[in-house]
PDB file of N, CA and C in Angstrom:
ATOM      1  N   UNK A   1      11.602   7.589   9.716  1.00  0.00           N
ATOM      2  CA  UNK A   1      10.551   8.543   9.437  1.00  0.00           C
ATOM      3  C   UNK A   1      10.504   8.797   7.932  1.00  0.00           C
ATOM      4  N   UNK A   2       9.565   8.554   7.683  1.00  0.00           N
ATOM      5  CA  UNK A   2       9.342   8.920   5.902  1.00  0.00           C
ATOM      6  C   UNK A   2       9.109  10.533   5.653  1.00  0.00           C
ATOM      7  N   UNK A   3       9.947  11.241   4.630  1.00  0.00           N
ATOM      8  CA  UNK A   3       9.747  12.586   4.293  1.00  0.00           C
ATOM      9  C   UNK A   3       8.432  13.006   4.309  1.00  0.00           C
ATOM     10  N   UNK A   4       8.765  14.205   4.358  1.00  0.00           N
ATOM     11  CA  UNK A   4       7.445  14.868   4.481  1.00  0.00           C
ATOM     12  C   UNK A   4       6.829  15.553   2.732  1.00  0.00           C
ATOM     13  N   UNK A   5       5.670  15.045   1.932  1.00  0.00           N
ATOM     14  CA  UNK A   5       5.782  15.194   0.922  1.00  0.00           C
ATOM     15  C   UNK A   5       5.434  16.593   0.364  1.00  0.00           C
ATOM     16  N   UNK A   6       4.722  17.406   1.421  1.00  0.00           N
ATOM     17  CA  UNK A   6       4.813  19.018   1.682  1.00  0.00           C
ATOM     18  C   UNK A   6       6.221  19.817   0.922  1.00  0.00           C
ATOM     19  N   UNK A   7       7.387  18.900   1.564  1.00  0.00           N
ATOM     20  CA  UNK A   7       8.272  19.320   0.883  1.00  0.00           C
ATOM     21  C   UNK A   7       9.202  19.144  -0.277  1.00  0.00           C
ATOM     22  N   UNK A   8       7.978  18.006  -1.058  1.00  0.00           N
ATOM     23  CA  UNK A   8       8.627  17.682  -2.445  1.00  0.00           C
ATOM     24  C   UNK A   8       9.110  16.347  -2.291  1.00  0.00           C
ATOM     25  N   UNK A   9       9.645  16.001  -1.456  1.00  0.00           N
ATOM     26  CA  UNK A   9      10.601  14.809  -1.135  1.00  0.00           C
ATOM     27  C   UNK A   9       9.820  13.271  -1.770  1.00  0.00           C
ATOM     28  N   UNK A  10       8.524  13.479  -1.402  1.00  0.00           N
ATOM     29  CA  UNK A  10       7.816  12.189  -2.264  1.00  0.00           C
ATOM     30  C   UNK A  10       6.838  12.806  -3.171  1.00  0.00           C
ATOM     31  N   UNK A  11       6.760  12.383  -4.117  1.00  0.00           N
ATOM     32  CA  UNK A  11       5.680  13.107  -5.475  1.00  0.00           C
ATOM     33  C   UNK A  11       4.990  12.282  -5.642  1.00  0.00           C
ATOM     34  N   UNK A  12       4.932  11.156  -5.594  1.00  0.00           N
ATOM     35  CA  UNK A  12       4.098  10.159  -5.852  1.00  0.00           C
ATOM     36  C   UNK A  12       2.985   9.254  -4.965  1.00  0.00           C
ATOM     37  N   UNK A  13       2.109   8.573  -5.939  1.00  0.00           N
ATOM     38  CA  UNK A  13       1.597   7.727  -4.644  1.00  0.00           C
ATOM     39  C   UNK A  13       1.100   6.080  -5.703  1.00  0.00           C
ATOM     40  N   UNK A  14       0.433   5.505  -5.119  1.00  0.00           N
ATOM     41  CA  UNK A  14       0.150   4.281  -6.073  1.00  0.00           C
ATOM     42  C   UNK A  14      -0.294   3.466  -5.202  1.00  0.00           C
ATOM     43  N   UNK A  15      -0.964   2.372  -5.504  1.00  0.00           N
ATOM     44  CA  UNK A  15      -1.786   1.092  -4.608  1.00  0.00           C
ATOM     45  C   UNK A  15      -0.268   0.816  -3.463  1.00  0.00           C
ATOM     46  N   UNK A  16      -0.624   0.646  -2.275  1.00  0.00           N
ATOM     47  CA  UNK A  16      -0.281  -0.014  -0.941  1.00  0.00           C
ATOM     48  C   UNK A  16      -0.761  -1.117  -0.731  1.00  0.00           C
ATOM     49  N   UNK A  17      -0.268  -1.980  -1.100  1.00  0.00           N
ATOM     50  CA  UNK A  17      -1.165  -3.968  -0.299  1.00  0.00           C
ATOM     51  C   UNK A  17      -0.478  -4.035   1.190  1.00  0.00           C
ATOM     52  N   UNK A  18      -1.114  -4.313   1.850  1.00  0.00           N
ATOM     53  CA  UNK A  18      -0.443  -4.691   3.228  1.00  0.00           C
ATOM     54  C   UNK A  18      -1.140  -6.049   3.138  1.00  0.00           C
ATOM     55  N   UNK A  19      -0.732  -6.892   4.077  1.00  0.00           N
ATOM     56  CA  UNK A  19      -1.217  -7.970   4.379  1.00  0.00           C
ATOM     57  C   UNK A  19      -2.199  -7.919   4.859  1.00  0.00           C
ATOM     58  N   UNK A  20      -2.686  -8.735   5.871  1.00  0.00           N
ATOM     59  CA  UNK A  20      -3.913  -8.713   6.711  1.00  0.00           C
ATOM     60  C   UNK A  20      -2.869  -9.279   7.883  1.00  0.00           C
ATOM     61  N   UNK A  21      -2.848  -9.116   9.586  1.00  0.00           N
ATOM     62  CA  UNK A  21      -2.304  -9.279  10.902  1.00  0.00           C
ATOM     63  C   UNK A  21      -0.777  -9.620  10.029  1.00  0.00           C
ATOM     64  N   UNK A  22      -0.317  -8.215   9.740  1.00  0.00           N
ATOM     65  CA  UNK A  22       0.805  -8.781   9.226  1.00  0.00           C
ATOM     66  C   UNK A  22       2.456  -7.878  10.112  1.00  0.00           C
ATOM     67  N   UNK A  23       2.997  -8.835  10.996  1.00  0.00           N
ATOM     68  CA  UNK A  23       3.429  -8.617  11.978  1.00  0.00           C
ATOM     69  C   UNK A  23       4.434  -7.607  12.245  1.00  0.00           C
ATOM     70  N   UNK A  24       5.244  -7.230  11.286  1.00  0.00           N
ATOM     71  CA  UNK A  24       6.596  -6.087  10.874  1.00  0.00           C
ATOM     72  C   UNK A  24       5.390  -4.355  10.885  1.00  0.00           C
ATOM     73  N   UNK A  25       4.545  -4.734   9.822  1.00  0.00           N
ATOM     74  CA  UNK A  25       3.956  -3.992   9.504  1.00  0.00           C
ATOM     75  C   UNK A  25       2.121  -3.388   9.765  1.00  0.00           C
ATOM     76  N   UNK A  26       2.351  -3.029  11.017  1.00  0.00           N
ATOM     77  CA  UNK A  26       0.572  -3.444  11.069  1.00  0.00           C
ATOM     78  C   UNK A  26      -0.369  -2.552  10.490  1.00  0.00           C
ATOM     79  N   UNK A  27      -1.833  -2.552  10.024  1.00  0.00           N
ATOM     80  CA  UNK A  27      -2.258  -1.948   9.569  1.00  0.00           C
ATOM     81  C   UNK A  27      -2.044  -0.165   9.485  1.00  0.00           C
ATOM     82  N   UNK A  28      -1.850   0.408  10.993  1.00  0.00           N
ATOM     83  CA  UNK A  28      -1.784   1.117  10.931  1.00  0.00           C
ATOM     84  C   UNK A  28      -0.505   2.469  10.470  1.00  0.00           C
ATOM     85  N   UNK A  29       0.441   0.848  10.274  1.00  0.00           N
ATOM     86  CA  UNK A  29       1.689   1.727   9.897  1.00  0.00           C
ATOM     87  C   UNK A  29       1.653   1.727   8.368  1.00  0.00           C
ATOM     88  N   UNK A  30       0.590   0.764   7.634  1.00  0.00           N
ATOM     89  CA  UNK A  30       0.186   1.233   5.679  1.00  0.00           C
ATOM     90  C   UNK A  30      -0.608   2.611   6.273  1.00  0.00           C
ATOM     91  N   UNK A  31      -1.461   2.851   7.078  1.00  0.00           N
ATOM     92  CA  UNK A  31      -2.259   3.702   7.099  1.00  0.00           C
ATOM     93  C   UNK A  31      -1.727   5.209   7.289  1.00  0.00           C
ATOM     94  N   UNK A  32      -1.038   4.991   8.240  1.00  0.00           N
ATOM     95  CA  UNK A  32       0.722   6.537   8.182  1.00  0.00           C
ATOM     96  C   UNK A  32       1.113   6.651   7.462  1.00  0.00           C
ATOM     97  N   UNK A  33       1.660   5.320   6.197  1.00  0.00           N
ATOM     98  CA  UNK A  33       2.770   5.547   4.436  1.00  0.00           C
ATOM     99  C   UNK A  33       1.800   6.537   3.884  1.00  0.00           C
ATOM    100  N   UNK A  34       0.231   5.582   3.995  1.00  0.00           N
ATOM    101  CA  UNK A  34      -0.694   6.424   2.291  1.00  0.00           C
ATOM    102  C   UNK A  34      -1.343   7.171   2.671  1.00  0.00           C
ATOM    103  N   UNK A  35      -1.013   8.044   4.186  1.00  0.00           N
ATOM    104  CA  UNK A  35      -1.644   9.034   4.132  1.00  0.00           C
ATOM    105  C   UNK A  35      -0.616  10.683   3.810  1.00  0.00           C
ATOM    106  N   UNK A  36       0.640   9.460   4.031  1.00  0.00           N
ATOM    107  CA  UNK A  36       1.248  10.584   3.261  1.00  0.00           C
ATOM    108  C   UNK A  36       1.933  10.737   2.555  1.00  0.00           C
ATOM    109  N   UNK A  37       1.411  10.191   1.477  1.00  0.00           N
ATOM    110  CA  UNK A  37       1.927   9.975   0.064  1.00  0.00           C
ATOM    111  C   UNK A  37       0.876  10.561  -0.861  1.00  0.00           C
ATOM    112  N   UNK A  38       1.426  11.695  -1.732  1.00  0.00           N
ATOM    113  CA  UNK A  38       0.074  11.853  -2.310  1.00  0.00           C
ATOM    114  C   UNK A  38      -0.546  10.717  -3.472  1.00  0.00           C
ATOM    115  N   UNK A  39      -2.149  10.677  -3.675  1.00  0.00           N
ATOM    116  CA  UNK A  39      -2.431   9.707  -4.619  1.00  0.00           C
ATOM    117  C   UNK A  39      -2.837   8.321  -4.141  1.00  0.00           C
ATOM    118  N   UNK A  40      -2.227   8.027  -2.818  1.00  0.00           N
ATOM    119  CA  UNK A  40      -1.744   6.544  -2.687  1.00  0.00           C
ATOM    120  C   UNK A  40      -2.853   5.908  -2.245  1.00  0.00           C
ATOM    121  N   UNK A  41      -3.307   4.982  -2.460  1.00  0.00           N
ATOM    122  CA  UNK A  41      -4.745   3.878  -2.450  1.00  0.00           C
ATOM    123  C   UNK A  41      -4.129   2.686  -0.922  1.00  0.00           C
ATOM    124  N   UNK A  42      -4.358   2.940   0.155  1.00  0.00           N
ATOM    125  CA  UNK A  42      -4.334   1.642   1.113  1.00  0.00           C
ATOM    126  C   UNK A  42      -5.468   0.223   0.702  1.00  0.00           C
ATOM    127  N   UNK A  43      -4.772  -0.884   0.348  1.00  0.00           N
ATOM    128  CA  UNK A  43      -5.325  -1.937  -0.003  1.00  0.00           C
ATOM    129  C   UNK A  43      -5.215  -2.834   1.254  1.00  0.00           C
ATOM    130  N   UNK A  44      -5.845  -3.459   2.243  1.00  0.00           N
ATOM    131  CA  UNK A  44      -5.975  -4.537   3.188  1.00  0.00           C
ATOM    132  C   UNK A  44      -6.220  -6.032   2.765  1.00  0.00           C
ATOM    133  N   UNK A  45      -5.058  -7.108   2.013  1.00  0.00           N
ATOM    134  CA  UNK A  45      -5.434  -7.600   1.592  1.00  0.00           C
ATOM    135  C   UNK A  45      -5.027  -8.907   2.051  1.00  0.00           C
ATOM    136  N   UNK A  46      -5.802 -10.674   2.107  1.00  0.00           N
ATOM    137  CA  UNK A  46      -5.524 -11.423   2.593  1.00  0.00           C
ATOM    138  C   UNK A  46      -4.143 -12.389   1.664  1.00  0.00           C
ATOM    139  N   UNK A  47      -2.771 -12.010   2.494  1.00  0.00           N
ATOM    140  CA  UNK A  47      -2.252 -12.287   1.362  1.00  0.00           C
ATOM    141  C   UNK A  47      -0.942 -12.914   2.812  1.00  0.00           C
ATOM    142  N   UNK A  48       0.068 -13.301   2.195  1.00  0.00           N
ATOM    143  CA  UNK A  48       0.869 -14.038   3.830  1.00  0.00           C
ATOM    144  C   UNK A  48       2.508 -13.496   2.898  1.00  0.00           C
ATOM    145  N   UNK A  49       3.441 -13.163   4.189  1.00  0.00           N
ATOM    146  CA  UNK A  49       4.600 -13.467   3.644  1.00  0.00           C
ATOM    147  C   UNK A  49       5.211 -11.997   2.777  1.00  0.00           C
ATOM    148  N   UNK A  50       6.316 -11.937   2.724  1.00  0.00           N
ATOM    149  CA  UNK A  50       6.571  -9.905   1.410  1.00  0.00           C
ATOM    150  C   UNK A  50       5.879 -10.552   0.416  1.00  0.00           C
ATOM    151  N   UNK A  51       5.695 -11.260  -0.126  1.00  0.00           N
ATOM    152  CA  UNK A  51       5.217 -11.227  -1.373  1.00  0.00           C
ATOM    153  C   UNK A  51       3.977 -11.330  -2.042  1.00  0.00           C
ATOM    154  N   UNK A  52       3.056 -10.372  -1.929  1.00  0.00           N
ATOM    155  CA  UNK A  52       1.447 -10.043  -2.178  1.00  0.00           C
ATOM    156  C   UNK A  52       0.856 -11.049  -3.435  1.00  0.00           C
ATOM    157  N   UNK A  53       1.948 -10.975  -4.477  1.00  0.00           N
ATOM    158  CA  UNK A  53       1.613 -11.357  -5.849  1.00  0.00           C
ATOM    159  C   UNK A  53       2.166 -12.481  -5.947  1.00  0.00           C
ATOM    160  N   UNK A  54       2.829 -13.129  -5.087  1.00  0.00           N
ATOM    161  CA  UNK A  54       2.448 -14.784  -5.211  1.00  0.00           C
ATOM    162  C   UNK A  54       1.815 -15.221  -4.097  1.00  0.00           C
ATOM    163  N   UNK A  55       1.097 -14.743  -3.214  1.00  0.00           N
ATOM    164  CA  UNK A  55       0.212 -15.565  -2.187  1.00  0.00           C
ATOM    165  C   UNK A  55      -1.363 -15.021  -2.058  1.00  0.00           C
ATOM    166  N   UNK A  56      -1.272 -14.081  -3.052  1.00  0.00           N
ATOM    167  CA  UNK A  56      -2.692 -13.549  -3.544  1.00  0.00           C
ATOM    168  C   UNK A  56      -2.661 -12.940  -4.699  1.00  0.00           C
ATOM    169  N   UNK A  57      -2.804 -13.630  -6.009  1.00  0.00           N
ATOM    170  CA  UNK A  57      -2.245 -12.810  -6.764  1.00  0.00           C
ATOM    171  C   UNK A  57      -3.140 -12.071  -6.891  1.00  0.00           C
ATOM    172  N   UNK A  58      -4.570 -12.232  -7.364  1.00  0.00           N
ATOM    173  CA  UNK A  58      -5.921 -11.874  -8.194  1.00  0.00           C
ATOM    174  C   UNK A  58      -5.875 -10.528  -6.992  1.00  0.00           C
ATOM    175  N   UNK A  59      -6.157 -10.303  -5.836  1.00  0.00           N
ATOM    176  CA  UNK A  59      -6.243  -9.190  -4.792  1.00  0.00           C
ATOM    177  C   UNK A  59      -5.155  -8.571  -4.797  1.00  0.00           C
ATOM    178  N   UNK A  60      -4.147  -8.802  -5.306  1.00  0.00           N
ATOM    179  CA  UNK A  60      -2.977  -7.905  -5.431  1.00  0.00           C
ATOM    180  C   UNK A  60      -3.219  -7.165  -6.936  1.00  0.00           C
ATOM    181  N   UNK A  61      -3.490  -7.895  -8.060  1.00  0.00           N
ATOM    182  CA  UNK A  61      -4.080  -7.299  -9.251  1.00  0.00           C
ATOM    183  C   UNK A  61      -5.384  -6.491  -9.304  1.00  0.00           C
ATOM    184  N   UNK A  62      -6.222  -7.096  -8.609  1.00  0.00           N
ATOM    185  CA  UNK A  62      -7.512  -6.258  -7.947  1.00  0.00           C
ATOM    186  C   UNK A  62      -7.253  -4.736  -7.862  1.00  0.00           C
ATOM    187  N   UNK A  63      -5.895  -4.539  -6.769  1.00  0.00           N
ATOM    188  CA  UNK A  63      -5.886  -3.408  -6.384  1.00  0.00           C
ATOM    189  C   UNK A  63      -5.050  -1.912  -7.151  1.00  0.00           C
ATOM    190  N   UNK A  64      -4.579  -3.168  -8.235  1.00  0.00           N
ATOM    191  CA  UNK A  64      -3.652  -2.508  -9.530  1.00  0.00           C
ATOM    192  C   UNK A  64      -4.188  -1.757 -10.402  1.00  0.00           C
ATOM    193  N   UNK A  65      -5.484  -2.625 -10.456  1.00  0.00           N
ATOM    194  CA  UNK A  65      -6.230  -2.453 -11.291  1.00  0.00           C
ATOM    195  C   UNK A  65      -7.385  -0.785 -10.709  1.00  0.00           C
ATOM    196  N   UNK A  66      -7.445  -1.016  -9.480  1.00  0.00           N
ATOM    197  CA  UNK A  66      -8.447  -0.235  -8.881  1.00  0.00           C
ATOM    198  C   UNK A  66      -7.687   1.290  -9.024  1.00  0.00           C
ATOM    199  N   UNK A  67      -6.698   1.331  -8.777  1.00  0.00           N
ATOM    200  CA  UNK A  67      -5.530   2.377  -8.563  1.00  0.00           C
ATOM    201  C   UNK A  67      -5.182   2.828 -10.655  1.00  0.00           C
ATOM    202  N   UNK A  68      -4.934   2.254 -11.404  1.00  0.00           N
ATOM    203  CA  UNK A  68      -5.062   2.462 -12.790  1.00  0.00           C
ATOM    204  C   UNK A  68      -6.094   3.023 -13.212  1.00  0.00           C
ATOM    205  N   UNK A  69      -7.378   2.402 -12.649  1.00  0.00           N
ATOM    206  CA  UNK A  69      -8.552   3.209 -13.025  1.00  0.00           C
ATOM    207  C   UNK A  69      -9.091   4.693 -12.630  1.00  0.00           C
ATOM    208  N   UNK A  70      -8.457   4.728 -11.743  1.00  0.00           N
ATOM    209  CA  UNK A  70      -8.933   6.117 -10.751  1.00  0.00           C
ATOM    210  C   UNK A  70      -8.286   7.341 -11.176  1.00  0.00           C
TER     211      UNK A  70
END
């Protein structure tokens, strides 16, 4: 169970990439992290494997970028 950020425990938030049908983690369990995290941007992105930024890089930067700007 991830803290509850009500009580301080997480302060932060920042871009989330999840994969797309990505099997450990399914959409809806990025959708439980960044909703409670403050700040935090859910990104759905077509990417395979933990590693976002070598199997998509440009959509993993996409969303770096989207989250920097805001």
């Amino acid at each position: 169970m991830l803290p509850d950020p009500k009580k301080g425990a997480v302060s932060f938030g920042g871009p989330k990439c999840l994969q797309q049908s990505h099997m450990v983690a399914p959409e809806e369990v990025g959708q439980y992290v960044a909703a409670r995290m403050p700040n935090a941007q859910l990104h759905i992105i077509a990417a395979t494997g933990h590693c976002p930024h070598m199997s998509a890089p440009a959509e993993t930067i996409e969303a770096m970028r989207q989250f920097l700007d805001s």
